[in-house]
Protein backbone atom coordinates (compact mmCIF):
# COMPACT_ATOMS: atom_id res chain seq x y z
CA UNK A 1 0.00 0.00 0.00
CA UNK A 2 1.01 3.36 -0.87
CA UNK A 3 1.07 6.66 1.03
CA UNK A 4 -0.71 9.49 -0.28
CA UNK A 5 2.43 11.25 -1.38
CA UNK A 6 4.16 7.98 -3.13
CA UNK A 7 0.62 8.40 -5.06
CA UNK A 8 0.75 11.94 -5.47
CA UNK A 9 4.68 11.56 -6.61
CA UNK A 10 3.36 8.39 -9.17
CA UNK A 11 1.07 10.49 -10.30
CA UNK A 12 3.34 13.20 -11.32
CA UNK A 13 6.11 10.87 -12.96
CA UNK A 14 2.90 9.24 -15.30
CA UNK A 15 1.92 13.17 -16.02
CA UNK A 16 5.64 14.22 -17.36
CA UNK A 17 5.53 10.92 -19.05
CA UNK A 18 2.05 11.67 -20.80
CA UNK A 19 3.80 14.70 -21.98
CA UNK A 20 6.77 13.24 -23.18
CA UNK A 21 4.29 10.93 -25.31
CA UNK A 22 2.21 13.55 -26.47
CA UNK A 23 5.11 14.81 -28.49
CA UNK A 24 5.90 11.69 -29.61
CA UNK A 25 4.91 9.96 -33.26
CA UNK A 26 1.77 7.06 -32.50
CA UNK A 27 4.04 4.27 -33.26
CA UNK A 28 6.96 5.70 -30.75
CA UNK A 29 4.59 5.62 -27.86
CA UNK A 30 6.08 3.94 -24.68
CA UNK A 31 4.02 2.11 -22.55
CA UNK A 32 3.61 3.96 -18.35
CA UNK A 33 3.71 1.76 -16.11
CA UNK A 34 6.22 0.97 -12.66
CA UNK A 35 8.44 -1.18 -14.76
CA UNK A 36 9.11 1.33 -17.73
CA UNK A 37 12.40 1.28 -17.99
CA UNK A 38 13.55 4.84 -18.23
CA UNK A 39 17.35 4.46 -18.46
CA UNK A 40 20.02 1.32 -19.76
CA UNK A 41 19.64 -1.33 -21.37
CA UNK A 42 15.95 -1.77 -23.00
CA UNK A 43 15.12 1.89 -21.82
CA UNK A 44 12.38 3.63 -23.60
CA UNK A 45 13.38 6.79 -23.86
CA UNK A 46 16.47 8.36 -25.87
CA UNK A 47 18.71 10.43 -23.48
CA UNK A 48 17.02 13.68 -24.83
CA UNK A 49 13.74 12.39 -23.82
CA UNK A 50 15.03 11.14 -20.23
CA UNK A 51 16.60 14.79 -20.27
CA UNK A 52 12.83 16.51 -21.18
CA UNK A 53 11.23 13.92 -18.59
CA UNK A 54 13.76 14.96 -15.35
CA UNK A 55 13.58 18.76 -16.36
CA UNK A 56 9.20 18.19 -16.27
CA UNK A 57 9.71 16.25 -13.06
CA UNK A 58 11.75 18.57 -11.25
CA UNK A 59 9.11 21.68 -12.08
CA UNK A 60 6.50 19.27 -11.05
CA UNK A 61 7.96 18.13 -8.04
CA UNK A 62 8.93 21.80 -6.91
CA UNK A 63 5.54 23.17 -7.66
CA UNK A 64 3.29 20.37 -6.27
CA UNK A 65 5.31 19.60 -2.99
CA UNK A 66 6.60 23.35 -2.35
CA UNK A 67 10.55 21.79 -1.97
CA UNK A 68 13.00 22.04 -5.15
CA UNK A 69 14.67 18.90 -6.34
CA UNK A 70 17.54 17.91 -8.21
CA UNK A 71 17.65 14.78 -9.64
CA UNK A 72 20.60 14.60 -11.34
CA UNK A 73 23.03 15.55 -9.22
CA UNK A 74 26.12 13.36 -7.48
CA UNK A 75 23.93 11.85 -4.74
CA UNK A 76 21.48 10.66 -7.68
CA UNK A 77 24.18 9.35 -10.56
CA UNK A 78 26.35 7.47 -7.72
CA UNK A 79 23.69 5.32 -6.76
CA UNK A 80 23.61 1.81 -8.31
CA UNK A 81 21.15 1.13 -9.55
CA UNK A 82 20.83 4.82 -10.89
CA UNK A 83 17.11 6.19 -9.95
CA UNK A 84 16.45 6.14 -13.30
CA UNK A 85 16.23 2.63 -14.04
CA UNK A 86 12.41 2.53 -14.51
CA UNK A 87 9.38 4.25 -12.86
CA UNK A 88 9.44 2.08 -9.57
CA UNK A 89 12.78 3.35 -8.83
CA UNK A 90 12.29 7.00 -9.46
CA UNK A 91 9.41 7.36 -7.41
CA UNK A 92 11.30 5.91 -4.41
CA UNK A 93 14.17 8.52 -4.69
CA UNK A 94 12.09 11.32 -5.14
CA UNK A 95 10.29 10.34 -2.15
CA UNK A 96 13.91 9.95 -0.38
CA UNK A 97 14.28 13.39 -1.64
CA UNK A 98 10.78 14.99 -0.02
CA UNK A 99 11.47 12.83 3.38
């Protein structure tokens, strides 16, 4: 079970994600899910599109929990696995990040 703000955070990564797929052609579409795999090996996204989906999050973030984030910075790209690995795994550091 989930707390409100995991939700609220899920909710947020699935909206920059929409986004991302609005731009994109029909047939590039990536599925949203927990296990979309956002970074490595069988990632859907390019690095520009992981790029335009951490700059959305981080304005999305800041705005709906009132405290700035920074997701790429050394804390982030030292962890292994990187937080970027799929959905699952992004919504647990930015949670780290709001504790």
């Amino acid at each position: 079970m989930s707390t409100p703000q995991e939700s609220a955070v899920l909710k947020t990564i699935y909206q920059a994600l929409r986004t991302l797929n609005e731009e994109r052609a029909a047939d590039q579409q990536i599925t949203i899910g927990l296990d979309t795999c956002l970074f490595g090996e069988g990632s859907a996204l390019d690095s520009l599109s992981l790029v335009s989906v951490i700059v959305d999050l981080e304005t999305a973030v800041s705005d709906e929990f009132g405290k700035p984030v920074s997701l790429t910075d050394d804390k982030a790209m030292s962890r292994d696995p990187v937080p970027f690995t799929n959905v699952a795994a992004l919504k647990s550091y930015i949670v780290e990040l709001l504790a």
